[in-house]
N, C-alpha and C. Protein backbone atom coordinates (compact mmCIF):
# COMPACT_ATOMS: atom_id res chain seq x y z
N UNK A 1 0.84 -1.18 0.00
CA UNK A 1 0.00 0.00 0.00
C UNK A 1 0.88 1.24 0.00
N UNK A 2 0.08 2.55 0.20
CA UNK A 2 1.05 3.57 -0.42
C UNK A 2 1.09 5.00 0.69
N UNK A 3 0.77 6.15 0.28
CA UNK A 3 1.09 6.53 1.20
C UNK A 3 -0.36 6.65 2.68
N UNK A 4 0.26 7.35 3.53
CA UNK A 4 -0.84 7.59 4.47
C UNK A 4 -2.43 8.06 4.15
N UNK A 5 -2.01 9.05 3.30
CA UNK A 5 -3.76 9.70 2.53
C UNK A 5 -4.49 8.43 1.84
N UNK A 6 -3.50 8.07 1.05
CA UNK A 6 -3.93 6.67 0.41
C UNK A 6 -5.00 5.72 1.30
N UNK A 7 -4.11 5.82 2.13
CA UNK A 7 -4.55 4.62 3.36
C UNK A 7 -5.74 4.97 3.89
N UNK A 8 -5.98 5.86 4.10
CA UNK A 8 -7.35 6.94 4.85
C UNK A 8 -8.23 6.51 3.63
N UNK A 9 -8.24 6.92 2.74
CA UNK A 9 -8.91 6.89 1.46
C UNK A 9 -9.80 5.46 1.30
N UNK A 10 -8.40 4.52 1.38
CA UNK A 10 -9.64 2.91 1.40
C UNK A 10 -9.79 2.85 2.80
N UNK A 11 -10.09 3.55 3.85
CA UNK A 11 -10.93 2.87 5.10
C UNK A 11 -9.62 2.60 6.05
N UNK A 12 -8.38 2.92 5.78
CA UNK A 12 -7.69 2.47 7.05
C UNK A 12 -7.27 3.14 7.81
N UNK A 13 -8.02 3.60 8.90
CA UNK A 13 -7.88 4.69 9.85
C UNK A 13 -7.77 3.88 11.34
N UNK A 14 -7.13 4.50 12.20
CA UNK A 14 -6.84 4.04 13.87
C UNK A 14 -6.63 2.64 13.85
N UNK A 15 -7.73 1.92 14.24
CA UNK A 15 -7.88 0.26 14.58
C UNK A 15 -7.67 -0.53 13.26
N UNK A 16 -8.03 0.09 12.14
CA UNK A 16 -7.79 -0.40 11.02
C UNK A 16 -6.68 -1.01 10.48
N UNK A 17 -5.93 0.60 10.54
CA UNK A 17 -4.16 0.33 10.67
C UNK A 17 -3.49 -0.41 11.45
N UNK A 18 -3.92 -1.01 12.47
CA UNK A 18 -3.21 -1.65 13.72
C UNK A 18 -3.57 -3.25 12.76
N UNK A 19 -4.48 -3.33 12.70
CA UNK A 19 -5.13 -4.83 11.56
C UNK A 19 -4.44 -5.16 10.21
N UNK A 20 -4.25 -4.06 9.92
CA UNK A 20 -3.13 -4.09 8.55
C UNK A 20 -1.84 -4.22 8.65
N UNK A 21 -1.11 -3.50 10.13
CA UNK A 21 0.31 -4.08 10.50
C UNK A 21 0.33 -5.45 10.97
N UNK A 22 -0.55 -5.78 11.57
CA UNK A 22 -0.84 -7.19 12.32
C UNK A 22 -1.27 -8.24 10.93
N UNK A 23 -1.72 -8.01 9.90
CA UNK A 23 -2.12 -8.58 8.31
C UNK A 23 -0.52 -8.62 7.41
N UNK A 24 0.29 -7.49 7.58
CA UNK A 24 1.60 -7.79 6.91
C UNK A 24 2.69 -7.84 7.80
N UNK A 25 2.30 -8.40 9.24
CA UNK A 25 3.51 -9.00 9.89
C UNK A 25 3.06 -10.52 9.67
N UNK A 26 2.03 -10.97 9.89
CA UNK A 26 1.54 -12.37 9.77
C UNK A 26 2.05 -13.23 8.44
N UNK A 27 2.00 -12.12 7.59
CA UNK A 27 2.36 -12.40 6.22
C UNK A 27 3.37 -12.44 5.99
N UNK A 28 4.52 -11.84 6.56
CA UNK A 28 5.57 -11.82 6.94
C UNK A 28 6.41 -12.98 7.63
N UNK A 29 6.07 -13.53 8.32
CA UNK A 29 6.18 -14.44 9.21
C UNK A 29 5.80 -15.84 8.70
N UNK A 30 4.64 -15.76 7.58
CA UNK A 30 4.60 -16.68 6.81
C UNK A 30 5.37 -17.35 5.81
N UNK A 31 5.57 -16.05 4.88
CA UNK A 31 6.93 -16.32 4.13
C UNK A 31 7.90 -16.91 4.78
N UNK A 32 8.47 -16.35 5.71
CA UNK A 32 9.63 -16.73 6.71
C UNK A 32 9.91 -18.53 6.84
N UNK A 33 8.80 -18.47 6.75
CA UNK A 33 8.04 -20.43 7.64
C UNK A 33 8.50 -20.95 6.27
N UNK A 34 7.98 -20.66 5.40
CA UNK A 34 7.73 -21.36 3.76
C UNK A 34 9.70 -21.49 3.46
N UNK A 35 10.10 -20.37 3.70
CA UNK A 35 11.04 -20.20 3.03
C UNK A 35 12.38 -20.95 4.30
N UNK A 36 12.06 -21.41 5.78
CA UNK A 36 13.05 -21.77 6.31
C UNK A 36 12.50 -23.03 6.75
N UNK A 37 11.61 -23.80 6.43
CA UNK A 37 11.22 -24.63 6.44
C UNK A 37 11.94 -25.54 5.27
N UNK A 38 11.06 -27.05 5.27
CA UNK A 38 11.79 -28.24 4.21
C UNK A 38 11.32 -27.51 3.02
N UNK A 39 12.38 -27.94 2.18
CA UNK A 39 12.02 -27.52 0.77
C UNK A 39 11.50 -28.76 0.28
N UNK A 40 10.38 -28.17 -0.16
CA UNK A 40 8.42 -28.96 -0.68
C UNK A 40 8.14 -27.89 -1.46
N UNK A 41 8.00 -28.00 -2.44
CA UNK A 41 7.68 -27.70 -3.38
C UNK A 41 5.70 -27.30 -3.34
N UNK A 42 5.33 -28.53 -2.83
CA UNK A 42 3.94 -28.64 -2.59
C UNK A 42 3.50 -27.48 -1.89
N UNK A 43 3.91 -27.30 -0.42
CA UNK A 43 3.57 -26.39 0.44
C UNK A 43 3.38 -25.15 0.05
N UNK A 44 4.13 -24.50 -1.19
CA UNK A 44 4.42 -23.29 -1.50
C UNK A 44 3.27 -23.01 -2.36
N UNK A 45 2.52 -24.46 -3.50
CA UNK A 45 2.24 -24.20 -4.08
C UNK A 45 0.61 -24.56 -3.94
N UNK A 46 0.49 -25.27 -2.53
CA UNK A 46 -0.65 -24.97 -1.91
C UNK A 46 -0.98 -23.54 -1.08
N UNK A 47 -0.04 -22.97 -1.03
CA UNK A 47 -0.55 -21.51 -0.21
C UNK A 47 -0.66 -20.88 -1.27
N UNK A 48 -0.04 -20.57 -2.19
CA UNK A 48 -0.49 -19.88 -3.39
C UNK A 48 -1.71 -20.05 -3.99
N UNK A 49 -2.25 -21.10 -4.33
CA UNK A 49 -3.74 -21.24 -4.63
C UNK A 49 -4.49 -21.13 -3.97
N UNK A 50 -4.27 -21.19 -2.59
CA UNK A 50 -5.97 -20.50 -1.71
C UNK A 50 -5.49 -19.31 -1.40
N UNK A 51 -4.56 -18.75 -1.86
CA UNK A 51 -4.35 -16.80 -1.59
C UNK A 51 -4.65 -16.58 -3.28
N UNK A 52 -4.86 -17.19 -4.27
CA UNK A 52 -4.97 -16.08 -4.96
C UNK A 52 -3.42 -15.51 -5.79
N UNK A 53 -3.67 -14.37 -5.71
CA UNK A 53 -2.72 -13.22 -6.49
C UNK A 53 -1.11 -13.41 -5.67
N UNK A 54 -1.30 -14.47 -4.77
CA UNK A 54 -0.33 -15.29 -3.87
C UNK A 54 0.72 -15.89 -4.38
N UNK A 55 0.41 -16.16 -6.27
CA UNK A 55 1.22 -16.61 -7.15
C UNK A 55 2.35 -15.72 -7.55
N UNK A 56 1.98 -14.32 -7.66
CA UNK A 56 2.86 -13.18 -8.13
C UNK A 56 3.92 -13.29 -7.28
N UNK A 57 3.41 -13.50 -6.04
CA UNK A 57 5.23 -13.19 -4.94
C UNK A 57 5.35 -14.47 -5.13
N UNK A 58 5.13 -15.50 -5.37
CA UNK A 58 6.05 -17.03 -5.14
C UNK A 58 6.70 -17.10 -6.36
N UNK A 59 5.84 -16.11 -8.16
CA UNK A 59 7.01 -16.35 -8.49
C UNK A 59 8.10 -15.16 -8.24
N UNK A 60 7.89 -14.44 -7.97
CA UNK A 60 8.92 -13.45 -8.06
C UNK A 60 10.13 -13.82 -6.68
N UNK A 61 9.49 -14.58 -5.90
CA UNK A 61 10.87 -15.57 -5.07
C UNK A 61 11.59 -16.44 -5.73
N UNK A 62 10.63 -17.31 -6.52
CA UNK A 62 11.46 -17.99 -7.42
C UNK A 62 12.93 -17.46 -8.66
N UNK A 63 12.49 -16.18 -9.06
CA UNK A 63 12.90 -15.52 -9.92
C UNK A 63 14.51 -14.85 -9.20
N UNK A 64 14.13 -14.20 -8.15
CA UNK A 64 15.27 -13.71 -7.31
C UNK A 64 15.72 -15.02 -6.73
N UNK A 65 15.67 -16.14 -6.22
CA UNK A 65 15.92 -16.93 -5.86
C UNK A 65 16.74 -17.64 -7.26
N UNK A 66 16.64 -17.56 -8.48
CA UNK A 66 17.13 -17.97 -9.65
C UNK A 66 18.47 -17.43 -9.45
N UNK A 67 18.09 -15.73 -9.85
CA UNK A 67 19.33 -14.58 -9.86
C UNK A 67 20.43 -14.81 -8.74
N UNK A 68 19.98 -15.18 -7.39
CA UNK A 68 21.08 -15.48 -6.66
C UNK A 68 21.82 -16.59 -6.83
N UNK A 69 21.32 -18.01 -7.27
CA UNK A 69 21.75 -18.74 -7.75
C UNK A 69 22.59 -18.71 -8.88
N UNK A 70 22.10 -18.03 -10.05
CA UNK A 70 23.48 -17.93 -11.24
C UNK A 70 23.96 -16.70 -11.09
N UNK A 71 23.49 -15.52 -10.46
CA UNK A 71 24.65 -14.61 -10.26
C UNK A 71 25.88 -14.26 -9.46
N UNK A 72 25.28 -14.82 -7.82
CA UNK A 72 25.99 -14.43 -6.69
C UNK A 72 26.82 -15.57 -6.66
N UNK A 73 26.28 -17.03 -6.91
CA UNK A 73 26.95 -18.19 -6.68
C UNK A 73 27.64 -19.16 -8.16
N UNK A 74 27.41 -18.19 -8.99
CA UNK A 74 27.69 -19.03 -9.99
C UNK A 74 27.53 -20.01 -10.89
N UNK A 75 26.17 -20.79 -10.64
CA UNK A 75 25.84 -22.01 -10.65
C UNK A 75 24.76 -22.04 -11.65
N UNK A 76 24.35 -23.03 -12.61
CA UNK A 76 22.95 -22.82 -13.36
C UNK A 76 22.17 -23.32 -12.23
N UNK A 77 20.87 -22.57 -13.05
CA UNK A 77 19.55 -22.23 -12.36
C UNK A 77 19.22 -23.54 -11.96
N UNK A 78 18.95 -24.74 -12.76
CA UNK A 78 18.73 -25.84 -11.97
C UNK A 78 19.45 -26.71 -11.19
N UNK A 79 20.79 -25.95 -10.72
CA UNK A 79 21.51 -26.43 -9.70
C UNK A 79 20.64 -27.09 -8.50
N UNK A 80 21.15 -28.39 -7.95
CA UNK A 80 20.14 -28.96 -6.92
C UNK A 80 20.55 -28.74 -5.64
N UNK A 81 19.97 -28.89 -4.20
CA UNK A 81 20.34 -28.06 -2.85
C UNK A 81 21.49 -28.52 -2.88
N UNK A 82 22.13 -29.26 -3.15
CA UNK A 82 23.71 -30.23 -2.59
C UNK A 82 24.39 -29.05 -2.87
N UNK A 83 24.40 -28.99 -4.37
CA UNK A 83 25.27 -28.24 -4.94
C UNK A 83 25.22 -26.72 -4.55
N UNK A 84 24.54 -26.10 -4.17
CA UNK A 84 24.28 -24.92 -3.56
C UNK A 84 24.65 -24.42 -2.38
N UNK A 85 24.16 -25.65 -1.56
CA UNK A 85 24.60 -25.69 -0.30
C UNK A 85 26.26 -25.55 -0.12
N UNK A 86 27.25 -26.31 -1.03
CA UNK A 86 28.13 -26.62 -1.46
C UNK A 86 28.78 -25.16 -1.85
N UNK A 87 28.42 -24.10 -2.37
CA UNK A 87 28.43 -22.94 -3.18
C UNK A 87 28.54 -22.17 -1.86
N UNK A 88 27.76 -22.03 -1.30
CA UNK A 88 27.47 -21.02 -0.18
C UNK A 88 28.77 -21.14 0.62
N UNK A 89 29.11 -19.60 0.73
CA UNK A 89 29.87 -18.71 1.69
C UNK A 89 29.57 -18.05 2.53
N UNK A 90 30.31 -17.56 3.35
CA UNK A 90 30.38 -16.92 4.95
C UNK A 90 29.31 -15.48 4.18
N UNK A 91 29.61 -15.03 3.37
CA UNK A 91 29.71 -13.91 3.07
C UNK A 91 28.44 -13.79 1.27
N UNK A 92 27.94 -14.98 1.21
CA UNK A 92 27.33 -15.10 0.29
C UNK A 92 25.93 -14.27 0.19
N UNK A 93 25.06 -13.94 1.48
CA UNK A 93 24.42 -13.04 1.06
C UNK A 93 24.52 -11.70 1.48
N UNK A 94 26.01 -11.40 1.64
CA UNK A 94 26.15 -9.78 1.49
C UNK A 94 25.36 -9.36 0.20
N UNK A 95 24.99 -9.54 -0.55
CA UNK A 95 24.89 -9.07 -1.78
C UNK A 95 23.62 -8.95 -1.88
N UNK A 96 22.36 -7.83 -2.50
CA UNK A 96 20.99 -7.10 -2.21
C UNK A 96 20.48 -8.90 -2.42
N UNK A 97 19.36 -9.44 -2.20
CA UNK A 97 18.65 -10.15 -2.66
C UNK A 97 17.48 -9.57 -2.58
């Protein structure tokens, strides 16, 4: 969402706003789970279909998740965890992801 007026504009005023930080920390925290959790493929791609528009950020993880893979580490994109794991340095995600 965008700025404060914005926010007023669709309805999010006082208690509202407190529901919407508490809506993108949850969401927050979700990702977190998905992403430090077992890699399942399934899981990711069952939360995406009962959210919806849920697809846009899983792929766009996938996508940056690509870029770090053949840019930062060197490796083609379908490199498998061994090999990655294998790749990874002290210092490997200094770099923006």
């Amino acid at each position: 969402m965008g700025n404060p007026l914005e926010l007023e504009l669709k309805g999010f005023t006082e208690s509202r706003l407190d529901l919407l930080d508490d809506l993108k920390m949850s969401s927050v925290k979700m990702l977190l789970s998905i992403l430090e959790g077992p890699i399942d493929e399934n899981i990711s791609t069952r939360v995406s279909a009962s959210l919806g528009d849920f697809e846009i950020v899983t792929q766009r993880m996938k996508n940056v998740y690509e870029m770090f893979v053949t840019d930062v580490l060197g490796l083609p994109k379908e490199a498998d965890a061994k090999k990655i794991q294998k790749a990874l340095k002290k210092d490997s995600f200094d770099s923006c992801i």
